[in-house]
C-alpha atoms as a PDB file:
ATOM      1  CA  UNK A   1      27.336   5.060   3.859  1.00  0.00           C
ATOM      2  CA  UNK A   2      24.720   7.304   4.481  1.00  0.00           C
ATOM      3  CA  UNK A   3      26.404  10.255   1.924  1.00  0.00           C
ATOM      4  CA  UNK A   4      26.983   7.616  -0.511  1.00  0.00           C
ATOM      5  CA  UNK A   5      23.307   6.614  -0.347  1.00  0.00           C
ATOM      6  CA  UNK A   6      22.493  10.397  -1.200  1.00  0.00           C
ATOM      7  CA  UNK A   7      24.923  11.137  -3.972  1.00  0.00           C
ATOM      8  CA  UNK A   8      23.455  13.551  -6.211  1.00  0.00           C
ATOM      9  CA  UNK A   9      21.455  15.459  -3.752  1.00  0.00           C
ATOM     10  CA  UNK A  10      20.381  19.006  -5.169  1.00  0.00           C
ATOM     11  CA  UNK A  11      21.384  17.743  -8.690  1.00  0.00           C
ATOM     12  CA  UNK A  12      20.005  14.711  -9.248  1.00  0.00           C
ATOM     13  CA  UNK A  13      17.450  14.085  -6.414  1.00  0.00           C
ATOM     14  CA  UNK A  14      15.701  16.232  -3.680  1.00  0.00           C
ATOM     15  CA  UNK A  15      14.943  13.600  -1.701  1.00  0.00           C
ATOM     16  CA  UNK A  16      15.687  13.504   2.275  1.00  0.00           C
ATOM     17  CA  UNK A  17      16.598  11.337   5.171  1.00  0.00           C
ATOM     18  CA  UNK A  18      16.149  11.634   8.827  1.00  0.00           C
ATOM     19  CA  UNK A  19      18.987   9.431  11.040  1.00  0.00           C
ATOM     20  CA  UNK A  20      17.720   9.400  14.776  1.00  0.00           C
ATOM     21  CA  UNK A  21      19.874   8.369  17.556  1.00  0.00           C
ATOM     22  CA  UNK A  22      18.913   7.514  21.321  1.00  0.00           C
ATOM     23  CA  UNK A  23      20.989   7.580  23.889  1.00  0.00           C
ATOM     24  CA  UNK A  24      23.383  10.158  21.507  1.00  0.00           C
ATOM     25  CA  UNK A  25      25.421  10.185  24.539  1.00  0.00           C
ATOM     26  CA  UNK A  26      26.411   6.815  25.028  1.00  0.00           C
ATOM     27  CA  UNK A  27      27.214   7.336  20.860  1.00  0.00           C
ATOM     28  CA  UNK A  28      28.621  10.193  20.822  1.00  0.00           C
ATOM     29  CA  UNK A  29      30.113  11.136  24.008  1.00  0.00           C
ATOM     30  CA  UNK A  30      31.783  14.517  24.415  1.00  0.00           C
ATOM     31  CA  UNK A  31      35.602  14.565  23.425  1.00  0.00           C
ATOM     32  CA  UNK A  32      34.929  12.299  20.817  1.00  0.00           C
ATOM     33  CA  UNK A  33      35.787  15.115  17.951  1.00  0.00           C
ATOM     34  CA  UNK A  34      38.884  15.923  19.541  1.00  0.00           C
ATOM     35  CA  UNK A  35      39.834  11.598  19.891  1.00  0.00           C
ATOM     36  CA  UNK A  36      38.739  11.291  16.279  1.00  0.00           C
ATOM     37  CA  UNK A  37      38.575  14.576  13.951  1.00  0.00           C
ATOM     38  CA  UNK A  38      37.703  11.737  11.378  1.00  0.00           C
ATOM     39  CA  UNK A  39      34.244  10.246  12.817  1.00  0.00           C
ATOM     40  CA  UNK A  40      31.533   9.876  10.451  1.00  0.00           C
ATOM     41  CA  UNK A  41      28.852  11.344  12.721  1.00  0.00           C
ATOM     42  CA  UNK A  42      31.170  14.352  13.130  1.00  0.00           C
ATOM     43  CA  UNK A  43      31.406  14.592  10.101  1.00  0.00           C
ATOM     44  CA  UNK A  44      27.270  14.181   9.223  1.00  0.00           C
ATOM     45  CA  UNK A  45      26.908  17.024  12.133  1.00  0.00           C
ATOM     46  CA  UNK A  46      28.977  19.558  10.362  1.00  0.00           C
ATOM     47  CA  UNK A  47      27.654  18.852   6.365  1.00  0.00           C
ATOM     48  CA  UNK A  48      25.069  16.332   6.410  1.00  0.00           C
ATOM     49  CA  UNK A  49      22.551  19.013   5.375  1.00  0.00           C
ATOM     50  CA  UNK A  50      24.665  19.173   2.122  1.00  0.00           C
ATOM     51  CA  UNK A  51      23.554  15.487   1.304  1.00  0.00           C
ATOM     52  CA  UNK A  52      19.689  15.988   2.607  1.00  0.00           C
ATOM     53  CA  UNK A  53      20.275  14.243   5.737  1.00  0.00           C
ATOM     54  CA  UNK A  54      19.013  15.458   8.876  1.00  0.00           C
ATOM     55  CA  UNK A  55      19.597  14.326  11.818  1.00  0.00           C
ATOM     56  CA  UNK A  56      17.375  13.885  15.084  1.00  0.00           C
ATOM     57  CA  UNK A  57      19.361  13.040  18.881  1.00  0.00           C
ATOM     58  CA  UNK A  58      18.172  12.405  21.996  1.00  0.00           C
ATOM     59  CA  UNK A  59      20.128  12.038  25.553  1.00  0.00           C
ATOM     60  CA  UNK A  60      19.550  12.986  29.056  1.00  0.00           C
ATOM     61  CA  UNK A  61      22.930  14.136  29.283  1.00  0.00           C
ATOM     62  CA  UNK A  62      23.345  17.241  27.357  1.00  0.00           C
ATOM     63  CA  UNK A  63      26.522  17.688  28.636  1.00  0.00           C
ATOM     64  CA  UNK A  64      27.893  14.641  27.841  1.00  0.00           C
ATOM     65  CA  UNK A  65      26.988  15.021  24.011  1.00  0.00           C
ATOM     66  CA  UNK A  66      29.831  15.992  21.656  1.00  0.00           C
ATOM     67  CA  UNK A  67      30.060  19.932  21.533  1.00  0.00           C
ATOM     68  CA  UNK A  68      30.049  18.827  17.047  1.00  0.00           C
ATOM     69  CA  UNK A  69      26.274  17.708  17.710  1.00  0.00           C
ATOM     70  CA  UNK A  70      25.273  20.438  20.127  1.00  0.00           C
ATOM     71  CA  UNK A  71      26.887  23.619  17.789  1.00  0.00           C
ATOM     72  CA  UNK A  72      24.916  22.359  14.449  1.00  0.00           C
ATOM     73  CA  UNK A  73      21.336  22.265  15.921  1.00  0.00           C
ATOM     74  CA  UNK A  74      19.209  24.424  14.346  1.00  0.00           C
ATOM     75  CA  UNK A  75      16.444  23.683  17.157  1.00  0.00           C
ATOM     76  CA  UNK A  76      16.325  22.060  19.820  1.00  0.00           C
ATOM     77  CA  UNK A  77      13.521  20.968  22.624  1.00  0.00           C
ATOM     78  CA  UNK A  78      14.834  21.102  26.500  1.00  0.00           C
ATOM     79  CA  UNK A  79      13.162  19.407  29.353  1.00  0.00           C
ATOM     80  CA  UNK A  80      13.872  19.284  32.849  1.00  0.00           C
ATOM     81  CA  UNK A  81      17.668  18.263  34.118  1.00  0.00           C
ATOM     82  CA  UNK A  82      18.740  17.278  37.384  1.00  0.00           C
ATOM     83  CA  UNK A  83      22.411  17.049  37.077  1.00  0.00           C
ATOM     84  CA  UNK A  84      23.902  20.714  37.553  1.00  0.00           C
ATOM     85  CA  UNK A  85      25.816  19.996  34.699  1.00  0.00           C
ATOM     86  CA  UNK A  86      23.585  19.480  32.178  1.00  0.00           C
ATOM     87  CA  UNK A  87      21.549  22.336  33.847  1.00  0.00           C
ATOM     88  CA  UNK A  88      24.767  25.018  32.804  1.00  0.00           C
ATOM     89  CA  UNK A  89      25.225  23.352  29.390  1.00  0.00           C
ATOM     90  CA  UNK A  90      21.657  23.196  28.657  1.00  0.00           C
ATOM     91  CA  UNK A  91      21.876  27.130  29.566  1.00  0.00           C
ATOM     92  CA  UNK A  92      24.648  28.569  27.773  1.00  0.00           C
ATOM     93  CA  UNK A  93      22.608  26.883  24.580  1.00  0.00           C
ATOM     94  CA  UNK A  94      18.944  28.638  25.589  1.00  0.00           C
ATOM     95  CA  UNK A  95      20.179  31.896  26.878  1.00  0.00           C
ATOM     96  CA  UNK A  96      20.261  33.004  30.527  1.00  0.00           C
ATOM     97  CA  UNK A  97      17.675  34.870  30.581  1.00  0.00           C
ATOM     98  CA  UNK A  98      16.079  31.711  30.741  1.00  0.00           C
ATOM     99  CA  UNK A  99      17.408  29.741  33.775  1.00  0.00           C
ATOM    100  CA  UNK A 100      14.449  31.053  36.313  1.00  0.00           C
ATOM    101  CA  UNK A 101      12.411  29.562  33.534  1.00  0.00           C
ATOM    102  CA  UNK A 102      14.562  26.272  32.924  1.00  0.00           C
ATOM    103  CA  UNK A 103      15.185  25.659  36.636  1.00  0.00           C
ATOM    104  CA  UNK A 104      10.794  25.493  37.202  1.00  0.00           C
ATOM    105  CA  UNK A 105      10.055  22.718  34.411  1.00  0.00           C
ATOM    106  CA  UNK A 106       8.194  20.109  35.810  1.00  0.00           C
ATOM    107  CA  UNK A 107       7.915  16.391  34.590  1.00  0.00           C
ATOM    108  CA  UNK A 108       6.823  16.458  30.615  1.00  0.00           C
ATOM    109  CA  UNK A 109       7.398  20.266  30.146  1.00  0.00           C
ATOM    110  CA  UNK A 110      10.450  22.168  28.165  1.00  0.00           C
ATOM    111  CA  UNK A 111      11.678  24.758  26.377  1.00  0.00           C
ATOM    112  CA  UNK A 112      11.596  24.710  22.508  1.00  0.00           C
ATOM    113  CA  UNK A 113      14.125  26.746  21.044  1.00  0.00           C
ATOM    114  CA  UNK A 114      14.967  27.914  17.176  1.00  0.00           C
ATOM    115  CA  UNK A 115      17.182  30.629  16.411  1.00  0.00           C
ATOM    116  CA  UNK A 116      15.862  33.404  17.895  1.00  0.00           C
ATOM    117  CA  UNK A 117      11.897  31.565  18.450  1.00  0.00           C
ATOM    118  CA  UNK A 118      11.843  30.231  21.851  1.00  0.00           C
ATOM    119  CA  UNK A 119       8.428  28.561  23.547  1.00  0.00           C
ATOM    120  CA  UNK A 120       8.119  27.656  27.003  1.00  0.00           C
ATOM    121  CA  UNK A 121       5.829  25.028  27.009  1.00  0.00           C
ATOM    122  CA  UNK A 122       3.687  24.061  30.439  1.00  0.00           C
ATOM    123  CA  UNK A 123       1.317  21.098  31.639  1.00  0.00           C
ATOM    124  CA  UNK A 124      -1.952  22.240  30.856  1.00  0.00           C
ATOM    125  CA  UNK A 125      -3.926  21.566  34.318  1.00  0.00           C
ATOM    126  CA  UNK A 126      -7.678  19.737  33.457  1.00  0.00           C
END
């Protein structure tokens, strides 16, 4: 629906859309490509940027979100994870240099990465 809605992008029209999903884990689990080469958010992932659509998802879970979502971001903002899962997955996207880095975020801090621009960013203390 959403590249119908934008047919004629870069010919016609310049205009944009944003799509953003919560919970992107609960919507687009991991293994979900490999269930469904077909899916329509798969498929947005790989050439919605084609059509002007961007799209914006957020989960606690990174590992849990299809590896199609997580190897098209072209940034991405990572905050503190508990699960040692998510903590290796989260990793192997920032860089290891990193995990010292990672591992010390506190509540409300994270790590802001885009291509090669990466920003720590820490609670300011008043």
């Amino acid at each position: 629906m959403l590249v119908l809605l934008q047919y004629g992008y870069g010919r016609i029209h310049w205009g944009k859309l944003t799509l953003v999903v919560d919970e992107l884990d609960e919507g687009f689990p991991s293994g979900i490509t490999q269930k469904n080469p077909k899916n329509g958010f798969a498929y947005l992932c790989k050439r919605g940027r084609h059509f002007g659509i961007n799209l914006i998802g957020c989960s606690q879970r990174t590992a849990q979100v299809d590896v199609c979502f997580r190897g098209n971001l072209t940034g991405l903002y990572l905050f503190r994870h508990v699960d040692p899962i998510d903590t290796e997955k989260a990793l192997q996207m920032l860089g290891r240099e990193y995990a010292t880095d990672f591992r010390n975020l506190n509540d409300r801090e994270y790590i802001y990465k885009s291509g090669a621009l990466q920003k720590i960013v820490k609670n300011e203390k008043k």
